[in-house]
Structure formats: C-alpha cells, structure tokens
Protein backbone atom coordinates (compact mmCIF):
# COMPACT_ATOMS: atom_id res chain seq x y z
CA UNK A 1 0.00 0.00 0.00
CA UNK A 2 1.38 3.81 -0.73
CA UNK A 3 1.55 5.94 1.88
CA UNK A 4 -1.32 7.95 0.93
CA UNK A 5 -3.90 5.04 1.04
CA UNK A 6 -2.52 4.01 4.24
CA UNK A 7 -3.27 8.42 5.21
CA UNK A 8 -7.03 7.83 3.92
CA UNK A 9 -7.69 4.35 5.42
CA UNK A 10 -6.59 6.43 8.65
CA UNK A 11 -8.77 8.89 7.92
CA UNK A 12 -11.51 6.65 6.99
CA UNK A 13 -11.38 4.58 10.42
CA UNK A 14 -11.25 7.90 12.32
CA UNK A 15 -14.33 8.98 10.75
CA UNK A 16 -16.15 5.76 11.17
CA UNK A 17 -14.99 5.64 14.70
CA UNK A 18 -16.50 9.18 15.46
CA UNK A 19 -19.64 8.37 13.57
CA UNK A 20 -20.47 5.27 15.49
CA UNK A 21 -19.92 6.49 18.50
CA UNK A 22 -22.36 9.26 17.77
CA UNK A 23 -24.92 7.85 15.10
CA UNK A 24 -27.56 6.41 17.93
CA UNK A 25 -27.91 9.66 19.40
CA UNK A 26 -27.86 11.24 16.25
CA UNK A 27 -30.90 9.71 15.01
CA UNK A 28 -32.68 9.62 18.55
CA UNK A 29 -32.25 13.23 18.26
CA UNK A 30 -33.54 13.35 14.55
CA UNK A 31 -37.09 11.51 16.09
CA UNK A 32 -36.95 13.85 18.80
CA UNK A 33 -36.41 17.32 16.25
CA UNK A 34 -39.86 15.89 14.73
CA UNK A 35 -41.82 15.74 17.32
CA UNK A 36 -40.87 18.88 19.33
CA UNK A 37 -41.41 20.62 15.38
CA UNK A 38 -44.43 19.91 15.31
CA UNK A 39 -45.67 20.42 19.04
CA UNK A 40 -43.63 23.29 20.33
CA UNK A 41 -44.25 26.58 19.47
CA UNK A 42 -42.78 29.91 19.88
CA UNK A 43 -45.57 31.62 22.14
CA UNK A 44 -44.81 28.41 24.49
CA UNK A 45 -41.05 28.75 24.30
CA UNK A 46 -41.57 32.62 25.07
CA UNK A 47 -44.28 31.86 27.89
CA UNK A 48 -41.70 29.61 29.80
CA UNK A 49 -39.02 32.35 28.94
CA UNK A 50 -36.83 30.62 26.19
CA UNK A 51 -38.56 32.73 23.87
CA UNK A 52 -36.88 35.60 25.50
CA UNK A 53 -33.98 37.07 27.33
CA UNK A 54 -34.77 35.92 30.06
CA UNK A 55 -32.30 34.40 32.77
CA UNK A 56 -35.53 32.05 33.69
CA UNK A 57 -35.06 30.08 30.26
CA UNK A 58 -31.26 29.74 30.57
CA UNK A 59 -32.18 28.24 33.75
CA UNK A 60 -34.33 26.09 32.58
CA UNK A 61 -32.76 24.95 29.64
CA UNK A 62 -28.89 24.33 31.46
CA UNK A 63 -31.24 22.00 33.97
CA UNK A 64 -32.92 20.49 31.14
CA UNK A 65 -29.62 19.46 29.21
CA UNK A 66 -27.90 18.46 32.20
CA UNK A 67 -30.55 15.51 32.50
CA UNK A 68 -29.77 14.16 29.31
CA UNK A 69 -27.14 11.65 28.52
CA UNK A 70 -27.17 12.33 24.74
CA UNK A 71 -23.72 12.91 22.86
CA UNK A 72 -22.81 16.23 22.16
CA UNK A 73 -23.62 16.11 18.32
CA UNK A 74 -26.96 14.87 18.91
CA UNK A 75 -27.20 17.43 21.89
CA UNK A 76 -25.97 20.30 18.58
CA UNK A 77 -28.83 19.07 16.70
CA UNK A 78 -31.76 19.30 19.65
CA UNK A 79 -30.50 22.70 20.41
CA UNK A 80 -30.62 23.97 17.03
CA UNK A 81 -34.14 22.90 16.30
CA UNK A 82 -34.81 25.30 19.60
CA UNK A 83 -33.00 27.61 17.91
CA UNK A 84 -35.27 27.48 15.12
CA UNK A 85 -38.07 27.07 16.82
CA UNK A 86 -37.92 30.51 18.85
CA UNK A 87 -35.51 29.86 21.31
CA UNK A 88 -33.20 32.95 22.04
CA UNK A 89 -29.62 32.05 21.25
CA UNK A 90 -28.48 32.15 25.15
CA UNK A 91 -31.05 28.99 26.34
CA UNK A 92 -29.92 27.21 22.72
CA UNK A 93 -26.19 28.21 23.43
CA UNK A 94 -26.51 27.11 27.04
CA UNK A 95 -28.74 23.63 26.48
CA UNK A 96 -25.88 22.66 24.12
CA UNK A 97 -23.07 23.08 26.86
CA UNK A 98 -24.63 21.44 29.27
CA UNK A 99 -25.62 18.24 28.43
CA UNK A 100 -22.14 17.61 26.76
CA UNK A 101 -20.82 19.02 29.76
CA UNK A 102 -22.50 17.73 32.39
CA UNK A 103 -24.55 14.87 33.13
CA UNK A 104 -25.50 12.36 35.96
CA UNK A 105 -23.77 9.33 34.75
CA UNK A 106 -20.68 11.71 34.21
CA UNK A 107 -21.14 12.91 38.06
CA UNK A 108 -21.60 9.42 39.29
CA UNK A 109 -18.29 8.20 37.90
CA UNK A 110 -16.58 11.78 38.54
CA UNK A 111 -17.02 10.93 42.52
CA UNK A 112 -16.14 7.57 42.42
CA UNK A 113 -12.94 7.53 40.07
CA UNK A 114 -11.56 11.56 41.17
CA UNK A 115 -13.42 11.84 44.49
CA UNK A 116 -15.72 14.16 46.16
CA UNK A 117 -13.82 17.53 45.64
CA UNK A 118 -13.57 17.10 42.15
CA UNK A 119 -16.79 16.26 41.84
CA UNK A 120 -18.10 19.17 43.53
CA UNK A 121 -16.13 21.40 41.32
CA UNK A 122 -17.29 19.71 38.49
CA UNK A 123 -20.70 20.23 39.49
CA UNK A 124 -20.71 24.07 40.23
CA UNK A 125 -18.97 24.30 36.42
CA UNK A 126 -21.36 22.19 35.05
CA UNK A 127 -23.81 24.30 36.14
CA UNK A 128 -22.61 27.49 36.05
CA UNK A 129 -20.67 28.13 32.71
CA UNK A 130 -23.91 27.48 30.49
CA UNK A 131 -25.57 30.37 32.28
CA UNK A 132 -22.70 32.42 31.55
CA UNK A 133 -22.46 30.76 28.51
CA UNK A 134 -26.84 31.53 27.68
CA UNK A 135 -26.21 35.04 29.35
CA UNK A 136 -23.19 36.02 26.68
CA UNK A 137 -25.15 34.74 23.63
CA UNK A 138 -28.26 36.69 24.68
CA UNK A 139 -25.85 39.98 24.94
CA UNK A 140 -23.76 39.65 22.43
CA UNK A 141 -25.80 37.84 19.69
CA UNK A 142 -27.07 40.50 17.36
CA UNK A 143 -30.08 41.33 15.71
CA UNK A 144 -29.68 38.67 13.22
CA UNK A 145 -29.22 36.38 15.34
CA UNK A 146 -32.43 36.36 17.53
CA UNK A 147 -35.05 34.27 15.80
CA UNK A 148 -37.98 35.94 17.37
CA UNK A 149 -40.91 36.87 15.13
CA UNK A 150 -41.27 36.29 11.35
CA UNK A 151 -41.74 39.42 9.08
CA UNK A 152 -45.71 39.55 8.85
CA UNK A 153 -45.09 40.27 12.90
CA UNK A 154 -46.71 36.89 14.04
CA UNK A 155 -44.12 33.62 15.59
CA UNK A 156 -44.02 30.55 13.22
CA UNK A 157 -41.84 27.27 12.76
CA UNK A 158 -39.33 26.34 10.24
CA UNK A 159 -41.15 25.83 6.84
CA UNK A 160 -42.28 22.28 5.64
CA UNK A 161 -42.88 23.59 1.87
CA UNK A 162 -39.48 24.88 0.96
CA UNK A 163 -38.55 23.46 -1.81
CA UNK A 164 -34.23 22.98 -1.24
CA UNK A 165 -32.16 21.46 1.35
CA UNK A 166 -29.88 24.72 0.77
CA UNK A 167 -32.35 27.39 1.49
CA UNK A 168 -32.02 25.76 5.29
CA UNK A 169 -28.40 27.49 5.51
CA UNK A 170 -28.87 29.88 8.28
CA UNK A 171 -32.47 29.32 8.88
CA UNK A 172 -33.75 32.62 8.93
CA UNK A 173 -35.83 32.98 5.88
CA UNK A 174 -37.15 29.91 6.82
CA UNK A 175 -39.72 31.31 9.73
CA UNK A 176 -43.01 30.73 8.56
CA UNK A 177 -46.83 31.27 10.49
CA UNK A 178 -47.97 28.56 12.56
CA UNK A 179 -50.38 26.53 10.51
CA UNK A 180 -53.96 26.54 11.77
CA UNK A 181 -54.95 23.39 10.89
CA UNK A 182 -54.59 21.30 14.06
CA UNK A 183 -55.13 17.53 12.66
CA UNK A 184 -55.39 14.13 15.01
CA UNK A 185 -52.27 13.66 17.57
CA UNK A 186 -51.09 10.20 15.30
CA UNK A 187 -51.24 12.29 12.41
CA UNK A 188 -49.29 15.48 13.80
CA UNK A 189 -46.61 12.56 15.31
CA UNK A 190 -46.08 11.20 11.55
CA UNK A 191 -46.37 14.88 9.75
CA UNK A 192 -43.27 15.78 12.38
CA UNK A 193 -41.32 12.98 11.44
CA UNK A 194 -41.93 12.82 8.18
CA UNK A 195 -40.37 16.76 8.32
CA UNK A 196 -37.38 15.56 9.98
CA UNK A 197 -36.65 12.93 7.88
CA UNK A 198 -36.81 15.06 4.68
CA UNK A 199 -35.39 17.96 6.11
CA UNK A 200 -33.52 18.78 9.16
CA UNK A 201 -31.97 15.09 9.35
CA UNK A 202 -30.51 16.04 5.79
CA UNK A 203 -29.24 19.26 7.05
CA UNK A 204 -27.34 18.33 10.51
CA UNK A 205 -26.31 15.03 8.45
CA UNK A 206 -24.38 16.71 6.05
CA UNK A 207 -22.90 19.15 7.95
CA UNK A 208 -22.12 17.10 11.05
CA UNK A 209 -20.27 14.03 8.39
CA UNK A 210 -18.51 16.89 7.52
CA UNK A 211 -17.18 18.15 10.50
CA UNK A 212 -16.29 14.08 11.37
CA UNK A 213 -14.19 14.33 8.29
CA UNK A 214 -12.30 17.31 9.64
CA UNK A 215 -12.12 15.86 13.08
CA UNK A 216 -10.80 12.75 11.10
CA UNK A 217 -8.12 14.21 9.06
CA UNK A 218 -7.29 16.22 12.36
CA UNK A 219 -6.52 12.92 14.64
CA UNK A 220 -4.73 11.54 11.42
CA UNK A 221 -2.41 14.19 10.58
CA UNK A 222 -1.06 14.88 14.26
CA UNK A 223 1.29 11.97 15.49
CA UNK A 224 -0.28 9.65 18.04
CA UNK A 225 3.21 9.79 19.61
CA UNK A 226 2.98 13.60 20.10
CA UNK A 227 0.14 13.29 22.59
CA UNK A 228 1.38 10.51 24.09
CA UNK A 229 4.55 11.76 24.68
CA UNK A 230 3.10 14.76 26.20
CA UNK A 231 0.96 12.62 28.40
CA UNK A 232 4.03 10.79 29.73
CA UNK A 233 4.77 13.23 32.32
CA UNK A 234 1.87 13.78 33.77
CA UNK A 235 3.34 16.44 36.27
CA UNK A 236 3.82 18.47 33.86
CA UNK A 237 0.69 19.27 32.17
CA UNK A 238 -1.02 22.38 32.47
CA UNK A 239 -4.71 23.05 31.94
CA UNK A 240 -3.78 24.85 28.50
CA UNK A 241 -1.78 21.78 27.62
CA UNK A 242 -5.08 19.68 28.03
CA UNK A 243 -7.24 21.59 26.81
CA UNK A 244 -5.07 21.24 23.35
CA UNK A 245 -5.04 17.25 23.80
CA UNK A 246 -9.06 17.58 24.22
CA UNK A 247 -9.08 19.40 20.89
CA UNK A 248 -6.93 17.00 19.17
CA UNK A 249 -9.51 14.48 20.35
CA UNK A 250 -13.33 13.51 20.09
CA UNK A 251 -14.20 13.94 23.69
CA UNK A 252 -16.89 12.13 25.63
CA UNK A 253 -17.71 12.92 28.90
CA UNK A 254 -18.85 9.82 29.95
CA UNK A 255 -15.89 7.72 28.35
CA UNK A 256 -12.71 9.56 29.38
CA UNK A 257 -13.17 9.94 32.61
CA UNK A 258 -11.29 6.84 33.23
CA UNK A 259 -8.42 8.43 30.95
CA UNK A 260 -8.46 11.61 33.10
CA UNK A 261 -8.49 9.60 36.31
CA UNK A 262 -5.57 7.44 35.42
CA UNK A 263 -3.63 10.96 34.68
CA UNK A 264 -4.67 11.95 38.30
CA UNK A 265 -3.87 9.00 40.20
CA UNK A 266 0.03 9.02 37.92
CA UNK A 267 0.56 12.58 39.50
CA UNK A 268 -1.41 15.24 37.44
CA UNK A 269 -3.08 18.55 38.59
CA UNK A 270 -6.61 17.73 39.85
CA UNK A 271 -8.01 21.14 37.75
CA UNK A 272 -7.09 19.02 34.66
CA UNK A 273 -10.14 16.97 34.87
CA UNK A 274 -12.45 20.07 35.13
CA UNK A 275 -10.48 21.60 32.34
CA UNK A 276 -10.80 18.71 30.03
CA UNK A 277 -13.79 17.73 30.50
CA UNK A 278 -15.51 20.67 30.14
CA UNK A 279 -13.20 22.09 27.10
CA UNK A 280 -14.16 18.60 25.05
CA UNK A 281 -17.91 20.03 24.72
CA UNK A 282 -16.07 23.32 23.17
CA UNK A 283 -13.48 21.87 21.12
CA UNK A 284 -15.82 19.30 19.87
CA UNK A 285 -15.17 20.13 15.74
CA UNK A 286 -17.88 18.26 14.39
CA UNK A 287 -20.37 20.22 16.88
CA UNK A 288 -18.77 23.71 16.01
CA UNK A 289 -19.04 23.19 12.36
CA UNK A 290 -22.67 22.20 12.42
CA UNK A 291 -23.43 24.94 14.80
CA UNK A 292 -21.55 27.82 12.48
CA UNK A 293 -23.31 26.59 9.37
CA UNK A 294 -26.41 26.60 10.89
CA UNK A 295 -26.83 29.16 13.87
CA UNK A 296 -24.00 31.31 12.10
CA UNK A 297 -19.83 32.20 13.04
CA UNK A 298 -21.01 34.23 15.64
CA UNK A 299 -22.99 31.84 17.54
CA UNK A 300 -20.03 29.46 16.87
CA UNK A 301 -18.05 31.69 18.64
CA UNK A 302 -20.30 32.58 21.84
CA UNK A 303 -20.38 29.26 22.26
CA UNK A 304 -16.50 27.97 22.33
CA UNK A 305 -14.78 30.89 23.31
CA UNK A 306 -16.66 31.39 26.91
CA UNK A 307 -16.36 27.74 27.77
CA UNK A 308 -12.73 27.32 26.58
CA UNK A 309 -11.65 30.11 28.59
CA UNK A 310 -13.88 29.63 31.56
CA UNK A 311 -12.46 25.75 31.30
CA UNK A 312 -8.79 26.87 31.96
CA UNK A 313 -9.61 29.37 33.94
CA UNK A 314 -11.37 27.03 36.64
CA UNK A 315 -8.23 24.12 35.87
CA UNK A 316 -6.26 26.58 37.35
CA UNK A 317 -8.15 27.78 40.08
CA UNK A 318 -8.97 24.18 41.19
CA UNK A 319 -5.23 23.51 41.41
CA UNK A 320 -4.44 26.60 43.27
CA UNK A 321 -7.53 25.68 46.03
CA UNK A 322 -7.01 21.61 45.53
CA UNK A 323 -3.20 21.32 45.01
CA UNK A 324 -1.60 20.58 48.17
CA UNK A 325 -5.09 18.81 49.97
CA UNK A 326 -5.86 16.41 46.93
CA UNK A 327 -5.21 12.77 47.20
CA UNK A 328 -5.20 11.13 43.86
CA UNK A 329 -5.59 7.65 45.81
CA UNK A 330 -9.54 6.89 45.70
CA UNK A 331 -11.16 4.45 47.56
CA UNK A 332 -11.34 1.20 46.29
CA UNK A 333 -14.69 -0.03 47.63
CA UNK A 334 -16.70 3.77 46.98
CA UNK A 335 -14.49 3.38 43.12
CA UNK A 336 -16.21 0.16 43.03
CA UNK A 337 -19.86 0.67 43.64
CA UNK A 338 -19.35 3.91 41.93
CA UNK A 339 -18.53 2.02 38.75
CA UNK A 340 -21.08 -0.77 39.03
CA UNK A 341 -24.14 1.83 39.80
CA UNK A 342 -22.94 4.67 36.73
CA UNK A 343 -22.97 1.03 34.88
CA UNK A 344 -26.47 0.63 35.26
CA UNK A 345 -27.19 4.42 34.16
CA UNK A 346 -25.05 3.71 31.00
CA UNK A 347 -26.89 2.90 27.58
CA UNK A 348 -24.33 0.83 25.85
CA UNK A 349 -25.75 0.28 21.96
CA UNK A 350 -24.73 -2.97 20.53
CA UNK A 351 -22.20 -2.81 17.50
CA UNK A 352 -24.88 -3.96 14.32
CA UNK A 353 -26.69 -0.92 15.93
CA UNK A 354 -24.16 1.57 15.78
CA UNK A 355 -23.25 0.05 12.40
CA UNK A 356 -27.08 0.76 10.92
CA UNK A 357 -27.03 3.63 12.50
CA UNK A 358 -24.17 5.04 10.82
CA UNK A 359 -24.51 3.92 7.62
CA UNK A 360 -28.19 5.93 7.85
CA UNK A 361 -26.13 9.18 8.45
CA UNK A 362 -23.84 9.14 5.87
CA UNK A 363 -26.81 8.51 3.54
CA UNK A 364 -28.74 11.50 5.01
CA UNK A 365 -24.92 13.60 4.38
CA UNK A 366 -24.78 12.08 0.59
CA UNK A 367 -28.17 12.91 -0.31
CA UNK A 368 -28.40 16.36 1.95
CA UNK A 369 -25.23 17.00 -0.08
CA UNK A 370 -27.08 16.27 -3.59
CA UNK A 371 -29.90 18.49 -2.74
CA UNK A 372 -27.46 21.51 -2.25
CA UNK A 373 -26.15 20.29 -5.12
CA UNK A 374 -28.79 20.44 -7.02
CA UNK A 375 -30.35 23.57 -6.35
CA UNK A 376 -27.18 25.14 -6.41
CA UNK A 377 -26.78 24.30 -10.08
CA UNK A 378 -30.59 25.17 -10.26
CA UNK A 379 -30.08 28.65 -9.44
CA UNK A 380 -26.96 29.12 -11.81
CA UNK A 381 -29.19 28.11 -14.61
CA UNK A 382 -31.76 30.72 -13.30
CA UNK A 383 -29.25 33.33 -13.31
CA UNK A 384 -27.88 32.86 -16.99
CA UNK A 385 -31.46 32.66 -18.31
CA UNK A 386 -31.89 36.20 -16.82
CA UNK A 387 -28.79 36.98 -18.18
C-alpha cells in the first residue's frame, strides 16, 4: 500500500470511529427534532421564557440538558431545532453546553474515580458556565441572530414547503406562520417525522459528516506519539496543555473519565479533569461546524470561546484551592460501587446498531449534499437565463 492510502484508510477509520460512536444519538435526536417541530411553538417557548432574554429560560434549559445523557452532536442538533423554533440564542447556546458538559452518569463516575472535591467542582462548572455561557449569547448575539418573530409580525416554525435542502443554511428565511390546521395527535406525530426525515436530518447530516471528516483528518495528521509523549509526564501538564489534547480528540464525557483519572492518580493537577472535561464540549469540531453553518460564526463563537476560557480558567483555580489537599488515591470499595451503579445508568448500543445507524447518516450527508447540489446548479441556470 502507498503511503497515501494508508493516510485515507486512517482517515476513513477515524471517521467511522467518530460516527459510530455518535450515530444512535444522532438519530434519537432526529425523532426527537420531529416531534418537538411539530408540538412546540414559539408563544410556548416565550411563555416559559426561552422565547426571550430571560435568565428564567437559561435556567431552565442548562437543567434540562444536564438531565440528558445524549452525545454532544446529537445534543448540537436538539438545540438547534430550539433555535429554530424561537428559542433565544443564550437557552440554545446554554442547552448545548450542558448536556455535553455535564450529566449524571458523568457525576456518578466523577465521585467515584476523582473523588468528592472534584466532583463538587465539576458540578458548580457544570452548572454554572452554560448560564454564563446563555447570558453572553443573549448579549452579544445581534439582531440577526435572535429568531424571534417572522416578518408579517406573528411567531411561526421552520417551513415544511421549501422546496431545497440549501435554502435551510442559516435558517432565517425559513420562519413561517404557525399553521392553523390542528389535525389528530397520530397524524401530527407522523407529519413531524416525516419533516425531519426530509429535512432537518438532511441538514445536521451533512454538515455534522462533515465536521467528522475534519475531526478525522485532524486525529490523522497529528502523530499519536505527540500526545502521548506529552501525556508521559503527567506532572507536567497544564490546563492549557489539556485543553489542546481535548481538541486534538473527540471527547466524551462519559468515556474519558477513566483516561483523566488514570492521569490523576500518575501525579497530574486535579483542575485538569475540570479543564478537560468541560473544554471537550467546546473543542468538539464536528459540533462547532454544524453549529456555524447553521446558527452562524457568531454563535459558533459565543459558544467555544466562553467555555474554553472559563475551562482553563477554573483548571487553574482548582489547582491553586485543591493542590496541596488532593489525594489522587480513591477508595477502592466507593471506586467500586461507583462504577457498578454509573454502569447501570449507561446505555451501551450494541455494534450492528451503531453500524445501521451510521450507515443511515452518511446517507442523510450524501443525499443532503445532492440536494445543495442540485439547487445550487438550479439557481446558476436561473441566473444565466436572466442573463
């Protein structure tokens, strides 16, 4: 085999490794998008506050996404269908860090692998920076960026009659009145999904494959013996230094935090588990690719620059107030029950599932990616017949 093959199969088992690992959630959250599409509305987002600025619908959104234990791309897609919906961009922004960033089984096995301080920290963070996060985007968002009423004046939902996958680029001349036809509950159910599966699945597909194929040719290109090297010396890591190895790698809360725990216990900082764990949900590139093709840059932006920063920042802090007190020894029989209860809490998808699973995605990329294909080459023909 040449050298370049060997580069793509790399690339190619990166990518597949990525997209299994996410593809469950991915289409949980595609069955979810339909439903809440169909059902929510902008006056009820606005009359429990998401609809607004409101600190009450950050609130309630950070406590919301902490509850779920969904991956963080299938967490992107959820929170941009709020988005869409009439959510403000601070309760989107802030649902999106905190489920990635914070969840019960993560807490669970936090305590019992990096003990109770850690844990604590963990938890303020967790639910802290997605206010902060929520409070930024609602101050710094722009205009453009609040998806609040359409331009007859009235609130509406993304469009089911739009006739390209393209025209679903940023979203906002996609706001349409609510239709007033209200028919059976089975028939709304169906109507949803059939939207989702025609529609928004084809539009987070493609760009979230895409962003796997980054991620992929990311973890390819930088030598495996770079970060390991790096992660030899565990003494002398910083929380900048991790939060580089957490963008060089497709982060899971719930998975590394075995990895993070065996740097502990071998003599790292303890603020290097805060930092990475929390700086994986912002240096996630599949997630900030979908988000800034979808929400826009600047939403992009609002949402990894706070929590990167805010990451080090509290790595730092927690080895300044932790340093000298932590033990990195746990206890062997609160490590064990720990493990065997977060166990229970875990869903572990079989491998033909996964497998399905993924193979439905990249078919939703390929023929999201035909449609903008399509009408691309559409419109060019438009323009030189006006021409």
């Amino acid at each position: 085999m040449t050298p370049f093959f060997l580069f793509l199969t790399k690339i190619a088992d990166s990518v597949w490794g990525i997209l299994c690992s996410s593809s469950v959630w991915l289409i949980f959250s595609f069955i979810i998008a339909g439903i809440v599409h169909e059902f929510v509305s902008p006056e009820l987002l606005k009359k429990i506050s998401v609809g607004s600025k409101s600190i009450k619908g950050i609130i309630l959104t950070t406590l919301c996404g902490m509850l779920l234990p969904i991956c963080s791309c299938g967490t992107a897609s959820l929170g941009i269908l709020m988005y869409y919906t009439g959510a403000y961009l601070g309760p989107a922004l802030s649902f999106m860090t905190s489920t990635p960033m914070i969840n019960p089984i993560a807490l669970v096995l936090i305590y019992g692998l990096l003990g109770k301080k850690i844990a604590v920290v963990y938890l303020i963070t967790g639910l802290t920076v997605p206010v902060i996060v929520g409070v930024l985007a609602n101050s710094f968002a722009g205009k453009s960026l609040c998806i609040r009423e359409c331009k007859s004046g009235s609130f509406g939902k993304l469009s089911d009659k739009s006739s390209s996958i393209s025209e679903m680029g940023n979203g906002r001349d996609l706001i349409k009145p609510e239709p007033e036809d209200r028919p059976a509950l089975a028939e709304r159910i169906l109507r949803g999904l059939r939207w989702s599966a025609g529609r928004y699945s084809l539009l987070i597909s493609k760009y979230t494959v895409s962003g796997m194929l980054v991620a992929g040719i990311v973890l390819s290109i930088v030598p495996q013996s770079f970060i390991q090297a790096y992660l030899s010396e565990p003494e002398s890591i910083t929380p900048l230094g991790i939060l580089v190895v957490a963008a060089l790698m497709y982060v899971c809360a719930v998975v590394h935090i075995p990895f993070i725990a065996a740097l502990i216990a071998a003599g790292a900082e303890p603020g290097l588990a805060v930092t990475f764990l929390m700086a994986g949900a912002a240096t996630n590139i599949p997630e900030l690719i979908t988000i800034a093709r979808t929400m826009g840059k600047r939403a992009a932006l609002l949402y990894a620059l706070p929590v990167t920063i805010l990451a080090v920042a509290v790595g730092y802090i927690t080895n300044i107030v932790l340093g000298h007190d932590f033990s990195a020894v746990p206890d062997y029989d609160v490590t064990k029950n720990t493990i065997a209860n977060a166990n229970m809490l875990i869903i572990d998808f079989p491998d033909w599932l996964q497998g399905i699973c993924s193979v439905i995605i990249l078919g939703l990329a390929l023929l999201g990616s035909m449609k903008t294909i399509s009408y691309e080459r559409t419109k060019i023909k438009g323009v030189k017949n006006v021409d």
